[in-house]
N, C-alpha and C. Protein backbone atom coordinates (compact mmCIF):
# COMPACT_ATOMS: atom_id res chain seq x y z
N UNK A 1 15.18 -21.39 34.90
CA UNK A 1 14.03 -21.39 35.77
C UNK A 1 12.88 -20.70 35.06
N UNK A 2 11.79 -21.30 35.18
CA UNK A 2 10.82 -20.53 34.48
C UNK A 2 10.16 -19.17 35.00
N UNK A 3 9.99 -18.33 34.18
CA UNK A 3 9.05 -17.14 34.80
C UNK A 3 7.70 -16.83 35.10
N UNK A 4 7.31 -16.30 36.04
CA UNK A 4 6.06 -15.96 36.95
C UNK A 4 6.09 -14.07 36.69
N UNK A 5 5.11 -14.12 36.00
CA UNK A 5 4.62 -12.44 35.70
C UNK A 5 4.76 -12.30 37.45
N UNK A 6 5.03 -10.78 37.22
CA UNK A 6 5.30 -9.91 38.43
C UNK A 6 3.72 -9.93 39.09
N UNK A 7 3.04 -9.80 38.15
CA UNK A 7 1.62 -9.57 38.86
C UNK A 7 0.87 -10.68 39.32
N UNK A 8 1.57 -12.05 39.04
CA UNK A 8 1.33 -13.12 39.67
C UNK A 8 1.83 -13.22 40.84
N UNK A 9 2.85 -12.88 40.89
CA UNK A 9 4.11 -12.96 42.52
C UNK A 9 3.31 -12.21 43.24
N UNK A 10 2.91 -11.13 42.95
CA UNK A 10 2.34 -9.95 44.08
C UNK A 10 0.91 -10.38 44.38
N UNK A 11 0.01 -11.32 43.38
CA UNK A 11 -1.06 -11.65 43.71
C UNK A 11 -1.07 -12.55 44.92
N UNK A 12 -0.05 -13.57 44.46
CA UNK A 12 0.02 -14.59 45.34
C UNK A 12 0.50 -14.07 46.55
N UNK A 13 1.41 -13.04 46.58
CA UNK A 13 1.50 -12.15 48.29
C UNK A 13 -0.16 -12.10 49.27
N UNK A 14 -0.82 -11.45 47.88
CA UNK A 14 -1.95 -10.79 48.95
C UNK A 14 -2.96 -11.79 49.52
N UNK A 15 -2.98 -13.10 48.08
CA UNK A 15 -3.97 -14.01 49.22
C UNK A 15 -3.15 -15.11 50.15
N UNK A 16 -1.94 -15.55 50.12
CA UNK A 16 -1.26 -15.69 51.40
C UNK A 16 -1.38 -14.99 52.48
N UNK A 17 -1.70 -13.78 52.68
CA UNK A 17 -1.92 -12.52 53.86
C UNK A 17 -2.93 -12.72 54.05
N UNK A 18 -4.23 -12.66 52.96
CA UNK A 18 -5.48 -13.63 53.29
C UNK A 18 -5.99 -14.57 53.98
N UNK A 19 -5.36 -15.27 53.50
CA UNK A 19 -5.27 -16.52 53.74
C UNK A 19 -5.03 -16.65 55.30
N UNK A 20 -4.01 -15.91 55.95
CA UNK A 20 -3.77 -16.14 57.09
C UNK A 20 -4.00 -15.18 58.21
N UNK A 21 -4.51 -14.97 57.41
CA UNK A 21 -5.66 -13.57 58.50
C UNK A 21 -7.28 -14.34 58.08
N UNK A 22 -7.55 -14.90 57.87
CA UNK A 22 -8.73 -15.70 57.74
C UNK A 22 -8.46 -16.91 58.21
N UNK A 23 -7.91 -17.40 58.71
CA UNK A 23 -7.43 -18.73 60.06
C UNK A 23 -7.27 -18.09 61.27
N UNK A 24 -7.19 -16.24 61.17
CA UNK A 24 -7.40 -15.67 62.47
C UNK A 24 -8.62 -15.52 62.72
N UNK A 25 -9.37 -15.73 62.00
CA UNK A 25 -10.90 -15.76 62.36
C UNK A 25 -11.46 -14.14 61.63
N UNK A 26 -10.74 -13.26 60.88
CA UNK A 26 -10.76 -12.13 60.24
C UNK A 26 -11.79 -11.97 58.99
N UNK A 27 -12.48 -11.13 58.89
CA UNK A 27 -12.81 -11.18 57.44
C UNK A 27 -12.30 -10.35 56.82
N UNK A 28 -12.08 -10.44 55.11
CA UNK A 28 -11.16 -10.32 54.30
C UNK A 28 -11.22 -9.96 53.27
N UNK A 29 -11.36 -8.83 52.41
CA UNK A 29 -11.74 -8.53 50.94
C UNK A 29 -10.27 -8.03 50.26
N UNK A 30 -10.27 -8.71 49.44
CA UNK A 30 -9.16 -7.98 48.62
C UNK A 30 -10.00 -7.39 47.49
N UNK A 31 -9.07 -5.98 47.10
CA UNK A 31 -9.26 -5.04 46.39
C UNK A 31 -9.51 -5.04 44.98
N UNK A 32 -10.09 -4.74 44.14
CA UNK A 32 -9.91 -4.89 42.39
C UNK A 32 -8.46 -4.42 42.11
N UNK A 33 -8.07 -5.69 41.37
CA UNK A 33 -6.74 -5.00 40.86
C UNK A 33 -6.85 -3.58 40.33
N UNK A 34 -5.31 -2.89 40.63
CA UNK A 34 -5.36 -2.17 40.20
C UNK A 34 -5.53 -0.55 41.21
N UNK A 35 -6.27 -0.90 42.39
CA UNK A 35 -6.70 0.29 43.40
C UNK A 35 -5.45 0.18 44.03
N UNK A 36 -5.50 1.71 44.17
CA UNK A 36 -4.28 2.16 44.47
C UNK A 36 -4.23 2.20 45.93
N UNK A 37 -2.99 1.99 46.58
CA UNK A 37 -2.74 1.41 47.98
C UNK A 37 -3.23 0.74 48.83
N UNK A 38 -4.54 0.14 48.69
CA UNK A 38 -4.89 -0.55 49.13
C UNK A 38 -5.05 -1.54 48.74
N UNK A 39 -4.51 -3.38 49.30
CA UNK A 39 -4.80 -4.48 48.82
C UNK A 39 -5.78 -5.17 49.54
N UNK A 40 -6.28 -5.08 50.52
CA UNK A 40 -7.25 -6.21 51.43
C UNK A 40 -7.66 -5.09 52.73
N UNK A 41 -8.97 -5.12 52.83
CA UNK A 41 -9.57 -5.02 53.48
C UNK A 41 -9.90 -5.41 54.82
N UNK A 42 -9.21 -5.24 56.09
CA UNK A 42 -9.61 -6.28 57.25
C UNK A 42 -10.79 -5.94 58.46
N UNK A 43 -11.61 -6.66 58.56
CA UNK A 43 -12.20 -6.48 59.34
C UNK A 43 -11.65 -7.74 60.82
N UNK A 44 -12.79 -7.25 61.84
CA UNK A 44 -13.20 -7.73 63.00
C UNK A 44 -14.27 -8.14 63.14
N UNK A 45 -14.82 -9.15 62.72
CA UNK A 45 -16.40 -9.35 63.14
C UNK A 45 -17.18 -9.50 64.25
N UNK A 46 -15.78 -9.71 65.54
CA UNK A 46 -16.67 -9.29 66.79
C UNK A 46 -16.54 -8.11 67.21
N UNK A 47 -16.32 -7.40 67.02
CA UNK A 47 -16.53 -5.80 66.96
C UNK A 47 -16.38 -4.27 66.49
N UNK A 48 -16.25 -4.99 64.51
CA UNK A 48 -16.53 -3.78 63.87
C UNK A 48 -15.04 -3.15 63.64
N UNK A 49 -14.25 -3.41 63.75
CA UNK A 49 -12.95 -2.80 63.69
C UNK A 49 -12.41 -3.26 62.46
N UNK A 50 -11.82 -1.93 61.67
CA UNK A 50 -11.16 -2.57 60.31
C UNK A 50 -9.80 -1.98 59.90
N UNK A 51 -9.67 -2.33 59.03
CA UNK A 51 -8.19 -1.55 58.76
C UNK A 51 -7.67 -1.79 56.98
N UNK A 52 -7.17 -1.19 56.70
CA UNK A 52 -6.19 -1.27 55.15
C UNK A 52 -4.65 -1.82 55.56
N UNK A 53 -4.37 -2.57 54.55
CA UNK A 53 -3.25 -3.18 54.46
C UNK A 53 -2.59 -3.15 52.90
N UNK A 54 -1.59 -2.91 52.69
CA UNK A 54 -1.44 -2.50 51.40
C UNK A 54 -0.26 -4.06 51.01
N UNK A 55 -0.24 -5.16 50.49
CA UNK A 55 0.69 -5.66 50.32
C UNK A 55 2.21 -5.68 49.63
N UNK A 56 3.20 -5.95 49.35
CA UNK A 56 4.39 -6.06 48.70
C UNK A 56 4.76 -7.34 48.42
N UNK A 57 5.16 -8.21 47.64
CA UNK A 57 5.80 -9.34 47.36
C UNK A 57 7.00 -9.64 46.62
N UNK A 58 7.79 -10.32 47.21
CA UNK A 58 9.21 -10.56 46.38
C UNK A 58 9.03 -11.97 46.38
N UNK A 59 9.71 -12.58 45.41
CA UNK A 59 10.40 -13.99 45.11
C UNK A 59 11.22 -14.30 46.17
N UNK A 60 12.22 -13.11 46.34
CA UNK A 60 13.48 -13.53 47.49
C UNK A 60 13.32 -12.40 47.46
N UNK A 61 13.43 -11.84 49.29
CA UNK A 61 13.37 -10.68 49.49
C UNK A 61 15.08 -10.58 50.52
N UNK A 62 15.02 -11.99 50.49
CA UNK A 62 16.71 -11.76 51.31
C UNK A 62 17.59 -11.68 50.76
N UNK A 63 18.54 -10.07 50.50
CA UNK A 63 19.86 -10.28 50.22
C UNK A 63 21.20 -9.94 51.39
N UNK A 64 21.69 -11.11 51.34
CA UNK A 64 22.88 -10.77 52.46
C UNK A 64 21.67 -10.55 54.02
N UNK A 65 22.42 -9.55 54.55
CA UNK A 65 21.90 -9.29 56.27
C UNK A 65 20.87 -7.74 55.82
N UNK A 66 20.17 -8.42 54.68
CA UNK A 66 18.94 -7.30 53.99
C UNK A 66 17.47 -7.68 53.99
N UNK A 67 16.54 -7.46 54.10
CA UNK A 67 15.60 -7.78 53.15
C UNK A 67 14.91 -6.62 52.13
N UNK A 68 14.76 -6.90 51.17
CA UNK A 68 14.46 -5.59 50.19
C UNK A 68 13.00 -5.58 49.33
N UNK A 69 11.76 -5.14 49.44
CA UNK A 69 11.03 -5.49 48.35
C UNK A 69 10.70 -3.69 47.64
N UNK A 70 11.06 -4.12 46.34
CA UNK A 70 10.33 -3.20 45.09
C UNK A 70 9.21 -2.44 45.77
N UNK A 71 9.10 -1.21 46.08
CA UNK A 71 7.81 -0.79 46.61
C UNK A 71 6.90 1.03 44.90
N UNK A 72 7.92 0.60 44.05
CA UNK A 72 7.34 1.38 42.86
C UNK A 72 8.61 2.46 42.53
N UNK A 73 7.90 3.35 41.57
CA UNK A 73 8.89 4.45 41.04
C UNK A 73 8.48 6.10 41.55
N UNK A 74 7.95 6.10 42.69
CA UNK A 74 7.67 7.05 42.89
C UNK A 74 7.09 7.07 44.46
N UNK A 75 7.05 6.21 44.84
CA UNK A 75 6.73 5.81 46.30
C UNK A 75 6.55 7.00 47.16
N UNK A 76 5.81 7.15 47.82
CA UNK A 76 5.80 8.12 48.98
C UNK A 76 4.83 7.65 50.14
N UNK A 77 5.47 8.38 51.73
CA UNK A 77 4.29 7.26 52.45
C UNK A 77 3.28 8.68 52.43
N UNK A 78 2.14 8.67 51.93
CA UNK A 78 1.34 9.62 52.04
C UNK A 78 0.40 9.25 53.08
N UNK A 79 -0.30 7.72 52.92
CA UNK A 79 -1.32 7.68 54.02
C UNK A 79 -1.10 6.80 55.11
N UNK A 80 -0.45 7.73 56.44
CA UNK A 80 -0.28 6.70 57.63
C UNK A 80 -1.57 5.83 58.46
N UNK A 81 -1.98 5.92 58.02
CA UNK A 81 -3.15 4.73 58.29
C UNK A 81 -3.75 3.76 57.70
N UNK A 82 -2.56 3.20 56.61
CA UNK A 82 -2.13 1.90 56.07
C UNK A 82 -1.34 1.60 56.16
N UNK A 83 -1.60 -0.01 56.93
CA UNK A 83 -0.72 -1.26 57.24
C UNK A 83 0.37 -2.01 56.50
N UNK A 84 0.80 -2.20 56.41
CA UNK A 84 1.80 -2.82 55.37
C UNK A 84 2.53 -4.05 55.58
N UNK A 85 2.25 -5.27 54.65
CA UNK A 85 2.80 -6.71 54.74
C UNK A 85 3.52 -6.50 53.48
N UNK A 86 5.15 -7.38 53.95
CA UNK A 86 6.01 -7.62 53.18
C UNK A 86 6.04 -9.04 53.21
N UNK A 87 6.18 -9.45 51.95
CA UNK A 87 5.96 -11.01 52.00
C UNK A 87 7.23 -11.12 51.29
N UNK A 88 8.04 -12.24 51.69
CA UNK A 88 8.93 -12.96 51.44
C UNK A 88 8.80 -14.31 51.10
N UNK A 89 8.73 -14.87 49.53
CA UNK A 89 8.52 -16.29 48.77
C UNK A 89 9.72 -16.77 49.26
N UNK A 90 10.75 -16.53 49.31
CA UNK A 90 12.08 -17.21 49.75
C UNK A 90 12.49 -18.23 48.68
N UNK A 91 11.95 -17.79 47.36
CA UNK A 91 12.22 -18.83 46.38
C UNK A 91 13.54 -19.46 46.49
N UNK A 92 13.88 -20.76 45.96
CA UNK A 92 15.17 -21.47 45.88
C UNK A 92 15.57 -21.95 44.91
N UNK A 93 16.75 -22.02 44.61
CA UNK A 93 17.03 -22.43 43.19
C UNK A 93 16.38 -23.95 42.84
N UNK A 94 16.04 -24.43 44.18
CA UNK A 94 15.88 -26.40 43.47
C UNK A 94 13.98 -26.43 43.80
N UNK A 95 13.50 -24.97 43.76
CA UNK A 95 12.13 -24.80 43.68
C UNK A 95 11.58 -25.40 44.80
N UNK A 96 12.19 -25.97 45.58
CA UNK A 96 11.48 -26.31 47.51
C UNK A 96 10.58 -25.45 48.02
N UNK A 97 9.36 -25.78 47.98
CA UNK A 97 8.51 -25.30 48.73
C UNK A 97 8.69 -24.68 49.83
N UNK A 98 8.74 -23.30 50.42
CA UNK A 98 8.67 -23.27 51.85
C UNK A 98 7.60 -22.36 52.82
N UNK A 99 7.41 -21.72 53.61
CA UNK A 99 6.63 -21.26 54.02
C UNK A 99 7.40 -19.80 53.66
N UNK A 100 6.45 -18.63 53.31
CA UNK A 100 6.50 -17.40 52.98
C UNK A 100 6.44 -16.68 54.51
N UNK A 101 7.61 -16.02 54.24
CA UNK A 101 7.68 -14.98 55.83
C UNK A 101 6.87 -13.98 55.43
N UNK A 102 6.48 -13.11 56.33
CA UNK A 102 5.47 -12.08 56.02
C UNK A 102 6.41 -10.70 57.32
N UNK A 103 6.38 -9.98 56.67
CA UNK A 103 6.90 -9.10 57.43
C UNK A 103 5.80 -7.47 58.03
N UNK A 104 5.50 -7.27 59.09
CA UNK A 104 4.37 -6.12 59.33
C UNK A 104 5.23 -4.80 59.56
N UNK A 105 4.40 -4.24 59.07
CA UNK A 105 4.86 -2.58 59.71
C UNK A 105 3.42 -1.46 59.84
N UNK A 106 3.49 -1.18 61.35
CA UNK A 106 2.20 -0.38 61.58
C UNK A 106 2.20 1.12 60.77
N UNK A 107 1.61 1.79 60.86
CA UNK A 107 1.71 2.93 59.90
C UNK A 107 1.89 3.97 61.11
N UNK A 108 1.72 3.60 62.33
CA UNK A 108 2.55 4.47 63.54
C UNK A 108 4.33 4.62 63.65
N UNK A 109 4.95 3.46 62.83
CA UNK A 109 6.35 3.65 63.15
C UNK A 109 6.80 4.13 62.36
N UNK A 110 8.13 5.16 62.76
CA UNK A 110 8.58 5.89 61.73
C UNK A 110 9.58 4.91 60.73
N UNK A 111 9.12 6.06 59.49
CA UNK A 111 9.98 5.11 58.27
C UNK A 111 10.95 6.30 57.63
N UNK A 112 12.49 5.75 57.70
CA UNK A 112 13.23 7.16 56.68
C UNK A 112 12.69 7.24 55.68
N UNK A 113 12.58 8.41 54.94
CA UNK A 113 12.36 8.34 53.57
C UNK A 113 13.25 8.54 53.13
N UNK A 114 13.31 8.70 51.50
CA UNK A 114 14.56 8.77 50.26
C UNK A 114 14.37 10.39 50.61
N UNK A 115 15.19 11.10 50.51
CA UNK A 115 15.00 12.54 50.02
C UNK A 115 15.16 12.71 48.29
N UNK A 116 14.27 13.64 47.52
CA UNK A 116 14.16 13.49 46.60
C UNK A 116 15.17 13.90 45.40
N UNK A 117 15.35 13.00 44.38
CA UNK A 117 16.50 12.52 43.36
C UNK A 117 17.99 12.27 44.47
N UNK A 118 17.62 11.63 45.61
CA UNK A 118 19.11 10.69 45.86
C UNK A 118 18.82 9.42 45.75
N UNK A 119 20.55 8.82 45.51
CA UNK A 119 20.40 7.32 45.35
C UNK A 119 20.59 6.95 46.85
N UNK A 120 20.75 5.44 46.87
CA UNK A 120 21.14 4.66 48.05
C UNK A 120 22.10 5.38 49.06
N UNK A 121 21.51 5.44 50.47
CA UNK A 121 21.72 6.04 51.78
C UNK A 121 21.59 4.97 52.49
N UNK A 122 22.38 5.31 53.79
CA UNK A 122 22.86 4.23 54.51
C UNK A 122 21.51 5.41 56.00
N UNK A 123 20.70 4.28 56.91
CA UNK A 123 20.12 5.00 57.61
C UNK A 123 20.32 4.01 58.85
N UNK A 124 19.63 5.16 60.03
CA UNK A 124 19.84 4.03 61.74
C UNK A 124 18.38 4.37 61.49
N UNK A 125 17.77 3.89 60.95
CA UNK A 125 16.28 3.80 61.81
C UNK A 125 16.22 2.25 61.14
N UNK A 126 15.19 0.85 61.81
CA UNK A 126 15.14 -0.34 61.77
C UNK A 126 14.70 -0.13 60.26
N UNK A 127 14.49 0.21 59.46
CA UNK A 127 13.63 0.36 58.29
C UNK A 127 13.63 1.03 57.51
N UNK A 128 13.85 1.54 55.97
CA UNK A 128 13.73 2.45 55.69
C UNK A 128 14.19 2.38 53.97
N UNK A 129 13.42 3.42 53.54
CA UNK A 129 12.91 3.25 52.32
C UNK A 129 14.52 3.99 50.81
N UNK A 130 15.04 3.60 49.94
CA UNK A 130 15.94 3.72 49.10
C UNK A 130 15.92 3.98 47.42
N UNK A 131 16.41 4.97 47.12
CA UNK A 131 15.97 5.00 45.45
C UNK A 131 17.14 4.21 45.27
N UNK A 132 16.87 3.02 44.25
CA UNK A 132 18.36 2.24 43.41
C UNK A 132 17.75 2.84 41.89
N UNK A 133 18.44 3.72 41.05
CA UNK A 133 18.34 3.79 39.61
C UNK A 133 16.89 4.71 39.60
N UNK A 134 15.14 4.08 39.23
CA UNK A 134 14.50 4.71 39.51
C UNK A 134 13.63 3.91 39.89
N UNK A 135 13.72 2.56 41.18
CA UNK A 135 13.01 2.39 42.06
C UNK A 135 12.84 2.41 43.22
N UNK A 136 12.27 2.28 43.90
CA UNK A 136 12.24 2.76 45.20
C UNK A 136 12.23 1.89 45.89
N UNK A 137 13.00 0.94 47.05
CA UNK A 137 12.99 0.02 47.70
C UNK A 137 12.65 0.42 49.03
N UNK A 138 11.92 -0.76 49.82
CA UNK A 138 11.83 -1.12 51.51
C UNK A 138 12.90 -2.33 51.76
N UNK A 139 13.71 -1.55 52.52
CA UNK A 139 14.65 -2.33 53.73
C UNK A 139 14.42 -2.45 54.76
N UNK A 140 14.32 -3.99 55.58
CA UNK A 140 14.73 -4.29 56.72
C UNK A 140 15.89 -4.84 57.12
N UNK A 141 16.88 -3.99 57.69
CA UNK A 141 17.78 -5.07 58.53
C UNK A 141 17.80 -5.88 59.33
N UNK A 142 18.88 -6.74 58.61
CA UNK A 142 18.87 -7.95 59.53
C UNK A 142 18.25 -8.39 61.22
N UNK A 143 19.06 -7.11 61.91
CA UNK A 143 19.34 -7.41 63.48
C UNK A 143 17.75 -7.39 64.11
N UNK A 144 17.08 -6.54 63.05
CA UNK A 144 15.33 -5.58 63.08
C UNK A 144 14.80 -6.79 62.28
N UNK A 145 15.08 -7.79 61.73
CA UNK A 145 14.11 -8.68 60.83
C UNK A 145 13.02 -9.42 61.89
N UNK A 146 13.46 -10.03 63.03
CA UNK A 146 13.32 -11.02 63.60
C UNK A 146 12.04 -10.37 64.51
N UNK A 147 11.80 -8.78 64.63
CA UNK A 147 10.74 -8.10 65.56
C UNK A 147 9.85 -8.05 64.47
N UNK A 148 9.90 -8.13 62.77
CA UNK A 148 8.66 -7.69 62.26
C UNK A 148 8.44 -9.12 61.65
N UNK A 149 8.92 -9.96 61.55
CA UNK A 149 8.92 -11.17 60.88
C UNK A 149 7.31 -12.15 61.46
N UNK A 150 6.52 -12.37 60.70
CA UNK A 150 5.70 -13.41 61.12
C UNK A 150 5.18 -12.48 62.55
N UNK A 151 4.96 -10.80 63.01
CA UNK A 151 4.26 -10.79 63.72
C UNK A 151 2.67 -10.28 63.63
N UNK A 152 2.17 -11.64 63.41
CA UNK A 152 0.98 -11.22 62.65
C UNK A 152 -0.36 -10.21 64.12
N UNK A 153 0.88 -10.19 65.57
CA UNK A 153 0.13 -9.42 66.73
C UNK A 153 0.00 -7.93 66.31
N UNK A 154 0.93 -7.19 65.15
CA UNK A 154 0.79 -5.77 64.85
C UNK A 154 -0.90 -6.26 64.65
N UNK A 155 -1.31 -6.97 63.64
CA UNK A 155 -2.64 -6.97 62.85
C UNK A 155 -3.44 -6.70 64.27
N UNK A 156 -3.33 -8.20 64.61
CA UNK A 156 -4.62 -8.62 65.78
C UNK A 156 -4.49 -7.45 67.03
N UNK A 157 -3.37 -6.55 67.22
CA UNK A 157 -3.52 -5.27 68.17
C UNK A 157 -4.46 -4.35 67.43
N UNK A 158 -4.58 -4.38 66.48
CA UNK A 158 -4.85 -3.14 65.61
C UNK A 158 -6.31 -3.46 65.38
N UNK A 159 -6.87 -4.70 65.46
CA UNK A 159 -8.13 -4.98 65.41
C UNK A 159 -9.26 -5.47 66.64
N UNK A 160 -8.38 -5.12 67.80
CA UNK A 160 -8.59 -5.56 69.01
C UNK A 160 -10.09 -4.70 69.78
């Protein structure tokens, strides 16, 4: 299968999120590569309301009753008043096109964190963040996929 630079996969996350927050009638700036936590810019143009959204992108973010995306080597949630889309390519081995799930998380809900230098922990909260080796992953479980999946109402509450 051929390869797609990482920084292509993650590009193509953020203007898919674009993309479909601008069929919400949203306006939309994405960031200069490179700025840190923030990827896109959202506004409200009928009344001034905006917000940060920081994106994530995987190829396949489903493993087993998981979803997992790469979120860096040092991750921390420092600023709760960024949004966060997980995008899922759902790539396939016979390269089938399909529609990219997008997964939301408000920066109001709590997220476990890793405690620092442990590996993989098993947690009960719907979500929650894992060192494997020295990266840092976001998990959603399965049973919890189906409340953040495609709800693009976190956004449109948040810009209301």
């Amino acid at each position: 299968m051929e390869t797609v630079s990482k920084s292509l996969i993650g590009v193509a996350g953020e203007y898919y999120v674009s993309f479909r927050l601008s069929m919400l009638e949203y306006a939309v700036g994405l960031t200069a590569g490179g700025t840190p936590n923030v990827d896109l810019v959202v506004a409200n143009p009928r009344n001034g309301k905006s917000i940060a959204i920081q994106v994530k992108t995987m190829r396949k973010a489903r493993y087993g009753d998981e979803w997992k995306w790469r979120v860096g080597t040092s991750f921390e949630i420092a600023n709760r008043s960024i949004y966060w889309a997980f995008v899922d390519l759902k790539e396939q081995s016979n390269l089938t096109p399909s529609e990219p799930d997008v997964y939301f998380v408000s920066p109001t809900e709590k997220v476990s964190e890793v405690p620092k230098g442990s590996e993989a922990t098993n947690f009960s909260t719907p979500y929650h963040l894992y060192r494997y080796n020295s990266d840092v992953w976001f998990v959603i479980e399965h049973p919890d996929s189906i409340r953040y999946r495609n709800n693009w109402d976190v956004i449109k509450s948040a810009l209301q």
